[in-house]
N, C-alpha and C. Protein backbone atom coordinates (compact mmCIF):
# COMPACT_ATOMS: atom_id res chain seq x y z
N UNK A 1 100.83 55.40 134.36
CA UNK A 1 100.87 56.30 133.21
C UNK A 1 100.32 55.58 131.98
N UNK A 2 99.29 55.88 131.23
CA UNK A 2 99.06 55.53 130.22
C UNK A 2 99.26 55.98 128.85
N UNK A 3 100.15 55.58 128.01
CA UNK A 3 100.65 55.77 126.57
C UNK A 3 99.58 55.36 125.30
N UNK A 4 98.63 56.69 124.90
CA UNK A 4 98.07 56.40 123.74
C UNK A 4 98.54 56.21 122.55
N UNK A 5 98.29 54.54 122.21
CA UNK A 5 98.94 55.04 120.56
C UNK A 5 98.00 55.24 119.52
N UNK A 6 98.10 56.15 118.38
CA UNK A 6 97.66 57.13 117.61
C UNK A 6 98.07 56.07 116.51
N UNK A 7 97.36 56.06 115.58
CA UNK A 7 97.48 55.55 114.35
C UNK A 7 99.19 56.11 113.81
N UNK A 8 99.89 55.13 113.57
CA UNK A 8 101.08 55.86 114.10
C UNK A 8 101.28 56.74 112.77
N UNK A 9 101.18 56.15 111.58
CA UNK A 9 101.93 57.43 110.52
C UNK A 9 100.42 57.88 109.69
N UNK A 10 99.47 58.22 110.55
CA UNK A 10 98.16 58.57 110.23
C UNK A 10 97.98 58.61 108.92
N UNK A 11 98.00 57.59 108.39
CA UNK A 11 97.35 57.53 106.84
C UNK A 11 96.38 57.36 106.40
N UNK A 12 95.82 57.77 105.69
CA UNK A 12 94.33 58.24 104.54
C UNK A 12 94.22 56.68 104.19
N UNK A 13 94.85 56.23 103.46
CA UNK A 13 95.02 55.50 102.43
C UNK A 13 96.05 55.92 100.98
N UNK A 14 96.15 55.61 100.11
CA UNK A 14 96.29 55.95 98.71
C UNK A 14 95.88 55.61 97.69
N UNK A 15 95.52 56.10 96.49
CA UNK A 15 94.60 56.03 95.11
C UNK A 15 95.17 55.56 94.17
N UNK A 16 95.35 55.24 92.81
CA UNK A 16 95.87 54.93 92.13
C UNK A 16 95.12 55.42 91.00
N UNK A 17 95.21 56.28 90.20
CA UNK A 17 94.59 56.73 88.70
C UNK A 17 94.88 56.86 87.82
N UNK A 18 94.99 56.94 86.63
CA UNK A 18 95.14 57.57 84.91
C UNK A 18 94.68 58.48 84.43
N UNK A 19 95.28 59.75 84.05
CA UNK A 19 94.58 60.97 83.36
C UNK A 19 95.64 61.23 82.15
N UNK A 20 94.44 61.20 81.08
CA UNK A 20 94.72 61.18 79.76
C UNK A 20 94.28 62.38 79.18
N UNK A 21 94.89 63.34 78.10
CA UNK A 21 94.06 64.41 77.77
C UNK A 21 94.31 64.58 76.45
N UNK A 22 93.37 64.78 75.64
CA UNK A 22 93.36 64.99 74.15
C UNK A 22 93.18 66.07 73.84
N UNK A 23 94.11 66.89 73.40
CA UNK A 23 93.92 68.37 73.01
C UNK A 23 92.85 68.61 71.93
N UNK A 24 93.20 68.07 71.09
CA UNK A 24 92.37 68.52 69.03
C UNK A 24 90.65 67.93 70.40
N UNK A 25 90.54 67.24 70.88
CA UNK A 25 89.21 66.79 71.41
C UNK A 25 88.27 67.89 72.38
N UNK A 26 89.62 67.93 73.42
CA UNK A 26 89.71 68.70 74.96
C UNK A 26 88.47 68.07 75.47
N UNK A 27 89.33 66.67 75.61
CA UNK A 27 88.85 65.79 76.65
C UNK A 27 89.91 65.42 77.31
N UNK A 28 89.68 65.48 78.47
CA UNK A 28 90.46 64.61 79.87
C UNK A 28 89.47 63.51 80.29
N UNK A 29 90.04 62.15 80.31
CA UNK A 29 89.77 61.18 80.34
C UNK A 29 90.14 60.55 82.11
N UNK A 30 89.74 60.23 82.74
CA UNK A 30 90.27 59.80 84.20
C UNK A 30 89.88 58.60 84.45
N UNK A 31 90.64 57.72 85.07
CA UNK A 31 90.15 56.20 85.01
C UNK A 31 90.95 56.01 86.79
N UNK A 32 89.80 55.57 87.59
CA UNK A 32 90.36 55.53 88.88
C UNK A 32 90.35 53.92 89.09
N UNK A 33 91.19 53.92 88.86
CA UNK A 33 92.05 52.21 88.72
C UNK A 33 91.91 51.21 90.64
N UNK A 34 92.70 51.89 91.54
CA UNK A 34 92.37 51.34 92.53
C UNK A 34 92.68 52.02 94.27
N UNK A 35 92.63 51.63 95.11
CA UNK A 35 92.93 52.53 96.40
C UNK A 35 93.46 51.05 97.17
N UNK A 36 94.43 51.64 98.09
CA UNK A 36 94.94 50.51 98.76
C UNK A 36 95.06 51.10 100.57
N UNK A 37 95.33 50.35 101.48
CA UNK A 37 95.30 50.82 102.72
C UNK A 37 94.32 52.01 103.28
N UNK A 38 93.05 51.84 103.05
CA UNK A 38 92.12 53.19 103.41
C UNK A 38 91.49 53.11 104.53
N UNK A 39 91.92 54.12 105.46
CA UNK A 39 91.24 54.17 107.20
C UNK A 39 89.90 53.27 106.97
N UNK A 40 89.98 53.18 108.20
CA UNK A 40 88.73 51.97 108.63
C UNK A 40 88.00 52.86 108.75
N UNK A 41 86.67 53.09 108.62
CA UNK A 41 85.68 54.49 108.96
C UNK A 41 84.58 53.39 109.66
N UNK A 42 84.30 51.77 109.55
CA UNK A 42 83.17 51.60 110.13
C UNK A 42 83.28 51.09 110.84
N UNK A 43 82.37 50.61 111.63
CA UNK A 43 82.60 50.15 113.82
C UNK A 43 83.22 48.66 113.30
N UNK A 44 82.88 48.10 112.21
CA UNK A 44 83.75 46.84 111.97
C UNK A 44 84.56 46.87 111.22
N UNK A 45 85.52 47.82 111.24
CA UNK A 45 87.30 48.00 110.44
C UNK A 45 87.03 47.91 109.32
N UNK A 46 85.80 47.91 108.56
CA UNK A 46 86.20 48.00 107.39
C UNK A 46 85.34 49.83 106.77
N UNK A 47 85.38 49.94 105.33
CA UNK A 47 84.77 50.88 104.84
C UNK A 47 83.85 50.23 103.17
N UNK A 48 83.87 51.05 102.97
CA UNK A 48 81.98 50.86 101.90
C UNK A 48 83.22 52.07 100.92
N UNK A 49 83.77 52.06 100.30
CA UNK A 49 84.40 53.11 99.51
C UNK A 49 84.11 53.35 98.35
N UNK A 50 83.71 55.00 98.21
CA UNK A 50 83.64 55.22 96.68
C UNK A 50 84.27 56.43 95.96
N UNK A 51 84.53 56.56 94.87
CA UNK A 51 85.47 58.14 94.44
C UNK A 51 84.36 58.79 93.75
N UNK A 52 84.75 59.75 94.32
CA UNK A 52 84.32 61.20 93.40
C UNK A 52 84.87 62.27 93.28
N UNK A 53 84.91 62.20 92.05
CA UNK A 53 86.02 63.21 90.80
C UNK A 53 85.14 64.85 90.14
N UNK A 54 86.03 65.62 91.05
CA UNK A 54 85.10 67.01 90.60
C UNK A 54 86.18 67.95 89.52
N UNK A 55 85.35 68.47 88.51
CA UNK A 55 86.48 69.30 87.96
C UNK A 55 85.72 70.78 88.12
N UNK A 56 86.83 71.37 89.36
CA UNK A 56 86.57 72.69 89.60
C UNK A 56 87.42 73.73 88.66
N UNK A 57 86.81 74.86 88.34
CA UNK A 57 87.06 76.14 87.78
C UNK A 57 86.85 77.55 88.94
N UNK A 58 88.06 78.25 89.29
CA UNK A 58 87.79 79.50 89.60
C UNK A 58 86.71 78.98 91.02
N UNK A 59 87.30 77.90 91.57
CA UNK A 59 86.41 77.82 92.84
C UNK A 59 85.21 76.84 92.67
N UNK A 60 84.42 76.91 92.00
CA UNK A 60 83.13 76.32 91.30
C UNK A 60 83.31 74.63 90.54
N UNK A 61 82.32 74.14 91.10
CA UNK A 61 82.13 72.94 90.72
C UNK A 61 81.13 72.59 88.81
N UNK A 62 82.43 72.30 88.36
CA UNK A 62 81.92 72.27 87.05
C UNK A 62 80.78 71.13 86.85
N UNK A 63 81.92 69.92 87.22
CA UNK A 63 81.06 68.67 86.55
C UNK A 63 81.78 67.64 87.86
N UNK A 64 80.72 66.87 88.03
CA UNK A 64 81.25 65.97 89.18
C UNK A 64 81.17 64.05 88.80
N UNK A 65 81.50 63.48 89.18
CA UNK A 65 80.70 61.85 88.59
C UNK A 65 81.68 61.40 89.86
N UNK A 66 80.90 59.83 90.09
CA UNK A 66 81.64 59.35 90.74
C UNK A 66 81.25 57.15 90.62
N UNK A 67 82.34 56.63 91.13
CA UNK A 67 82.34 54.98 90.85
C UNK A 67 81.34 54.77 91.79
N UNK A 68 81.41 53.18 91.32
CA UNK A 68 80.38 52.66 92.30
C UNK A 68 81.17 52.49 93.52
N UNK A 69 80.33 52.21 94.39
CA UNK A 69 80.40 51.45 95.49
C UNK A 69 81.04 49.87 96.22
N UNK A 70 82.03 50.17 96.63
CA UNK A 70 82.83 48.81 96.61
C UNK A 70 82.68 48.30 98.26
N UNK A 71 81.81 47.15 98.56
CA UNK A 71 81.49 47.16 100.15
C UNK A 71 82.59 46.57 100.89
N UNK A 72 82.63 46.66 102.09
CA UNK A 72 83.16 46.22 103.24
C UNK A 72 84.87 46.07 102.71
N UNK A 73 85.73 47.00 101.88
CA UNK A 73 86.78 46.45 101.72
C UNK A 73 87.81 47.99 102.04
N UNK A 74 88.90 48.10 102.33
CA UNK A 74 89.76 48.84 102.30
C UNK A 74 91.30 48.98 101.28
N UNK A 75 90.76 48.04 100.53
CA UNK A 75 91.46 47.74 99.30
C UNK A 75 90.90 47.40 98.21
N UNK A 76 90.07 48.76 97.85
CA UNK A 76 88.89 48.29 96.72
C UNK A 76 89.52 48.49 94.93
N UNK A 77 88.91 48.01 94.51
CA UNK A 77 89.56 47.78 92.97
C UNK A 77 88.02 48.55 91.76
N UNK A 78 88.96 49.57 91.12
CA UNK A 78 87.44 50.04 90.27
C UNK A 78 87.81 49.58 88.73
N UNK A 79 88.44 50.50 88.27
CA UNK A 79 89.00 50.29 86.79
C UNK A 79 87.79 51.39 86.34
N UNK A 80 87.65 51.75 86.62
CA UNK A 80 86.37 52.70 86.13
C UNK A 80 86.59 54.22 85.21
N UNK A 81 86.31 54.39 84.20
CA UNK A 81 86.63 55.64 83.40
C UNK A 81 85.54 56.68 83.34
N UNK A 82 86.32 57.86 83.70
CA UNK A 82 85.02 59.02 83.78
C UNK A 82 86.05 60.45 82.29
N UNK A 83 85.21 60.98 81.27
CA UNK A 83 85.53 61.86 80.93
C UNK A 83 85.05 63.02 81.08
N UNK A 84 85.69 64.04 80.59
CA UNK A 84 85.55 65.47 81.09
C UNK A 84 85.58 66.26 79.79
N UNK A 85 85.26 67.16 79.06
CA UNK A 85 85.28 67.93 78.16
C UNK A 85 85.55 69.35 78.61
N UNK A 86 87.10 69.69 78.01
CA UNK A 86 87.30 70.80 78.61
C UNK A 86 88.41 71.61 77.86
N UNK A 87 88.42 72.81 77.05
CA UNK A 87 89.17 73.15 76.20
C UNK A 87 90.78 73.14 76.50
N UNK A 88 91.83 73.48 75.85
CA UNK A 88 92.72 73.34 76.28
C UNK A 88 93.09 74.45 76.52
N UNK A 89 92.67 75.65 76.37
CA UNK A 89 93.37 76.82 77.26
C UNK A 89 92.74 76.65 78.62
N UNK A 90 91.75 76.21 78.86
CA UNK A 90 91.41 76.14 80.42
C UNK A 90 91.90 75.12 81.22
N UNK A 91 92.47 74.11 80.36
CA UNK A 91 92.94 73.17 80.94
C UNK A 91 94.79 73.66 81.55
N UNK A 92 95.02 74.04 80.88
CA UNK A 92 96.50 75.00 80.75
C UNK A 92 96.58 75.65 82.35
N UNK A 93 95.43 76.11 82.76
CA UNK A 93 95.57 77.46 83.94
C UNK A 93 94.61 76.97 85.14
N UNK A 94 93.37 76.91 84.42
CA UNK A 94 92.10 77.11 85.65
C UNK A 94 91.25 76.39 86.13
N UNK A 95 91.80 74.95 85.92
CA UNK A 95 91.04 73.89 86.34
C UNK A 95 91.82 72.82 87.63
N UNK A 96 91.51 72.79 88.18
CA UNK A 96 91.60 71.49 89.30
C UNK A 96 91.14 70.59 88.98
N UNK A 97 91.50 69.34 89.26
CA UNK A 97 90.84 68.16 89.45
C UNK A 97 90.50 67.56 91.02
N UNK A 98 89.83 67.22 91.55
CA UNK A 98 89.37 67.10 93.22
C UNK A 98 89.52 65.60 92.89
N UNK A 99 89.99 64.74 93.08
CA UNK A 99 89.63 63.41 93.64
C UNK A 99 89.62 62.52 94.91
N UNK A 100 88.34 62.69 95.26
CA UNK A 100 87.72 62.31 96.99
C UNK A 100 87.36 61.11 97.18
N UNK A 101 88.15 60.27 98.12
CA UNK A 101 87.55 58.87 98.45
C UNK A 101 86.69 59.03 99.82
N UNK A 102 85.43 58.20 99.56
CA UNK A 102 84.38 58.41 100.66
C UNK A 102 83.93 57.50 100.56
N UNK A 103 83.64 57.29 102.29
CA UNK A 103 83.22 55.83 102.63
C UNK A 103 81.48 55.99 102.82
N UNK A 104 80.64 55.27 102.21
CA UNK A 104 79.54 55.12 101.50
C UNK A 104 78.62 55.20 103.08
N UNK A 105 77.70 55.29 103.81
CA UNK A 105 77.26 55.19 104.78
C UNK A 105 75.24 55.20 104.20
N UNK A 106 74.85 54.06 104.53
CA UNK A 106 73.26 53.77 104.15
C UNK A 106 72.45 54.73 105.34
N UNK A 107 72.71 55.13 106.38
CA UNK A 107 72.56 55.96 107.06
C UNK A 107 73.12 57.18 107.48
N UNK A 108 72.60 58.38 107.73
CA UNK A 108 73.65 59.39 108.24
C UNK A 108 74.34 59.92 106.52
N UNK A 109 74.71 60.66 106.77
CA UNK A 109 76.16 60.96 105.61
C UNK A 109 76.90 60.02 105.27
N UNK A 110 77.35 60.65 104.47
CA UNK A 110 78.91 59.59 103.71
C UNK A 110 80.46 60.27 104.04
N UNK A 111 81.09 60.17 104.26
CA UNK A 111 82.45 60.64 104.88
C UNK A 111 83.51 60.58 104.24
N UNK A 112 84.11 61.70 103.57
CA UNK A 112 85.51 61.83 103.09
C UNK A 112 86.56 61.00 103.74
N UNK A 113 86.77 60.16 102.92
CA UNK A 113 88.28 59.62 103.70
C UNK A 113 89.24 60.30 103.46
N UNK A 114 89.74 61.13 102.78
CA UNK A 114 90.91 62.06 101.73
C UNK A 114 90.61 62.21 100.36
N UNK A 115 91.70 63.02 100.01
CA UNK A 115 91.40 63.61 98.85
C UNK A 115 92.85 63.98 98.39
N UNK A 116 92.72 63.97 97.12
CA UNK A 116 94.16 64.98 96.45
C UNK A 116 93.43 65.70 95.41
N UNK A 117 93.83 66.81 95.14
CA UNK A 117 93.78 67.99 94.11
C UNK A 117 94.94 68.22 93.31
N UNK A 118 94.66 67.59 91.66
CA UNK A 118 95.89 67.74 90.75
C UNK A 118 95.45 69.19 90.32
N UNK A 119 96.06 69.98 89.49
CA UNK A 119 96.45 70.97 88.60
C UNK A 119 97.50 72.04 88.84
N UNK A 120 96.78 72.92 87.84
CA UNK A 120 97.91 74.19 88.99
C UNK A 120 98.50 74.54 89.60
N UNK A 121 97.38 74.09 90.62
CA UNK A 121 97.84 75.10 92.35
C UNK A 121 97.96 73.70 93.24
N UNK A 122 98.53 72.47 92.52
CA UNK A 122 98.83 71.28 93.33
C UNK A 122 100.29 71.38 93.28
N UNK A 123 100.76 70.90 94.43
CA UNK A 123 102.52 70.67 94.41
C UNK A 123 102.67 68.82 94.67
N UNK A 124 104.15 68.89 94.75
CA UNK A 124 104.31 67.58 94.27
C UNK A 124 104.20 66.59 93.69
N UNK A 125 103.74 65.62 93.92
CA UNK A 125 103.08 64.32 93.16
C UNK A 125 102.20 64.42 92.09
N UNK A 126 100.94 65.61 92.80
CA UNK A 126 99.58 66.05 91.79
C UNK A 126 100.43 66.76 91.14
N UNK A 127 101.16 67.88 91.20
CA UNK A 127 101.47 68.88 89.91
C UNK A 127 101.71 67.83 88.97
N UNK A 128 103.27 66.70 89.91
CA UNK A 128 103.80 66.42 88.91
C UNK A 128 102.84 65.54 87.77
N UNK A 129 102.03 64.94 88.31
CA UNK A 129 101.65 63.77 87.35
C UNK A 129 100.45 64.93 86.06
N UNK A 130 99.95 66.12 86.94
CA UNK A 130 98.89 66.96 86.10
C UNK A 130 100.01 67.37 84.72
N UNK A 131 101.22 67.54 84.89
CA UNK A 131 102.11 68.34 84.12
C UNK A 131 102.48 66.74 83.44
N UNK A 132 102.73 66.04 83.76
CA UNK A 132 103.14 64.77 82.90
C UNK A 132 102.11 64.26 81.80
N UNK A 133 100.52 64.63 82.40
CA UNK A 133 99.72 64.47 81.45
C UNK A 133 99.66 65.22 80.46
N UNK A 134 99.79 66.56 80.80
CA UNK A 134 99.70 68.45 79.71
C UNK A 134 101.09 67.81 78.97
N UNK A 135 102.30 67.06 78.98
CA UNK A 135 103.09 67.39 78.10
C UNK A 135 103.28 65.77 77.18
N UNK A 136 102.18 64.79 77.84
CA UNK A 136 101.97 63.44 76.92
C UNK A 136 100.56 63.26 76.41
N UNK A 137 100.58 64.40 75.37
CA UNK A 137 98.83 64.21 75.19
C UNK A 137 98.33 63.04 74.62
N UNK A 138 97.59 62.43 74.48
CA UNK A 138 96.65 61.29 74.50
C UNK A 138 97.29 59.94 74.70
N UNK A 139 98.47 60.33 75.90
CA UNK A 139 98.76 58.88 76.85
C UNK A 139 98.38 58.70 77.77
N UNK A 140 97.43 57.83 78.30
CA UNK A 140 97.23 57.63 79.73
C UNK A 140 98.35 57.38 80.46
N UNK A 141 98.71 58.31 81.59
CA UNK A 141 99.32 58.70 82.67
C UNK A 141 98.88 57.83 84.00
N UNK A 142 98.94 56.90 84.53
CA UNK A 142 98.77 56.34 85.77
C UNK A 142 99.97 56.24 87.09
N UNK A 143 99.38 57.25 87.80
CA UNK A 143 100.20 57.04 89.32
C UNK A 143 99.62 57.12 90.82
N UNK A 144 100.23 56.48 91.62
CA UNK A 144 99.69 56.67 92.77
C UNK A 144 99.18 57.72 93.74
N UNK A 145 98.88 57.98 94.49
CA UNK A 145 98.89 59.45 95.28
C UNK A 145 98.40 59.28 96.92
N UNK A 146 98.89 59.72 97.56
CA UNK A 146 98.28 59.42 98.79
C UNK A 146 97.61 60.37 99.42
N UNK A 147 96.59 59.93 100.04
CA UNK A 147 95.25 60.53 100.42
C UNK A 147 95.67 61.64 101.80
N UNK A 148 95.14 62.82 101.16
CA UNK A 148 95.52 63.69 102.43
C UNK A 148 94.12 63.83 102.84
N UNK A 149 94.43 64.66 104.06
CA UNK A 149 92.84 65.18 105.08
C UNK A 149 91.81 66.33 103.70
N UNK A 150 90.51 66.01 103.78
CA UNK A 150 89.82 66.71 102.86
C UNK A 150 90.24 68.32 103.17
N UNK A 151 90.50 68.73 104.45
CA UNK A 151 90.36 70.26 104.57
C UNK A 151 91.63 70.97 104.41
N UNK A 152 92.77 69.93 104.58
CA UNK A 152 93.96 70.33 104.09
C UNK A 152 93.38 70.61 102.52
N UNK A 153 93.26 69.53 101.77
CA UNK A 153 93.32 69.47 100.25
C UNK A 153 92.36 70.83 99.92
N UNK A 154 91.49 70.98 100.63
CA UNK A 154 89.90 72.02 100.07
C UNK A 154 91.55 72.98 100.25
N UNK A 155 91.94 73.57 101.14
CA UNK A 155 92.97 75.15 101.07
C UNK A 155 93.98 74.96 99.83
N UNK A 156 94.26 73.81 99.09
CA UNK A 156 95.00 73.91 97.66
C UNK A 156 93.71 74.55 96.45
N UNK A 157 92.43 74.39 96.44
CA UNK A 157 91.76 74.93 95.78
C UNK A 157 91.58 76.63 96.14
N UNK A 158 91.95 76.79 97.02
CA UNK A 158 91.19 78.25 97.54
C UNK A 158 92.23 79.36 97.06
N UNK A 159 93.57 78.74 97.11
CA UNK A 159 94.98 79.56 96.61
C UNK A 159 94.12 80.51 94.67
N UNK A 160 94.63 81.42 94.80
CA UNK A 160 94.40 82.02 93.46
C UNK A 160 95.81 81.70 92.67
């Protein structure tokens, strides 16, 4: 009889970020600080990892940016700041934030390792930290989050 073992508590990895938002500005500020434990995606255990941060509206991809490229590591370190300009009634209701770690590939595609989606229509961790930012305006907010499957996360955007 042979017993496969499965990555036992199938983990993504997890992210580590800061989102800051200035109302009188309506800028959201995001600084993706670091990722720790992230699936191996290449034939030699390691990954090529990079983030990219989308701020969706009503489904639609507003504005996207993303860090560099951190090679061969699964514990990559960015410190990297991306802002967003975005009023504060829209920020209030109809915006998501997507943040996708993907492992970089010089051939072929590049591959989602996970993702989390703060705002709105995020529960737990993302609401909480999206709502910790909406009620500490122009403090950077930094917390962890752990990386779910991209197609789980894509059905938190699709909710109205």
């Amino acid at each position: 009889m042979v017993i496969e073992i499965i990555n036992s508590d199938n983990k993504l990895g997890d992210i580590c970020f800061s989102l800051r938002y200035v109302p009188t500005a309506g800028k959201l500020t995001v600084v993706i600080l670091e990722a720790k434990n992230l699936k191996k995606m290449d034939v030699g255990g390691l990954s090529d990892p990079y983030v990219k941060i989308c701020l969706i509206q009503n489904g639609k991809r507003l504005k996207k940016k993303k860090t560099s490229i951190k090679k061969c590591t699964l514990n990559p370190y960015y410190n990297e700041s991306f802002s967003f300009e975005i009023p504060f009634e829209q920020i209030q209701q109809k915006v998501n934030l997507q943040v996708t770690v993907v492992d970089y590939d010089r051939i072929g595609t590049s591959e989602p390792i996970g993702r989390c989606v703060l705002g709105m229509n995020a529960s737990g961790t993302e609401l909480r930290h999206w709502s910790d930012m909406l009620a500490s305006p122009r403090r950077p907010i930094a917390q962890w989050h752990t990386l779910k499957d991209p197609e789980e996360a894509d059905s938190i955007l699709n909710q109205k």
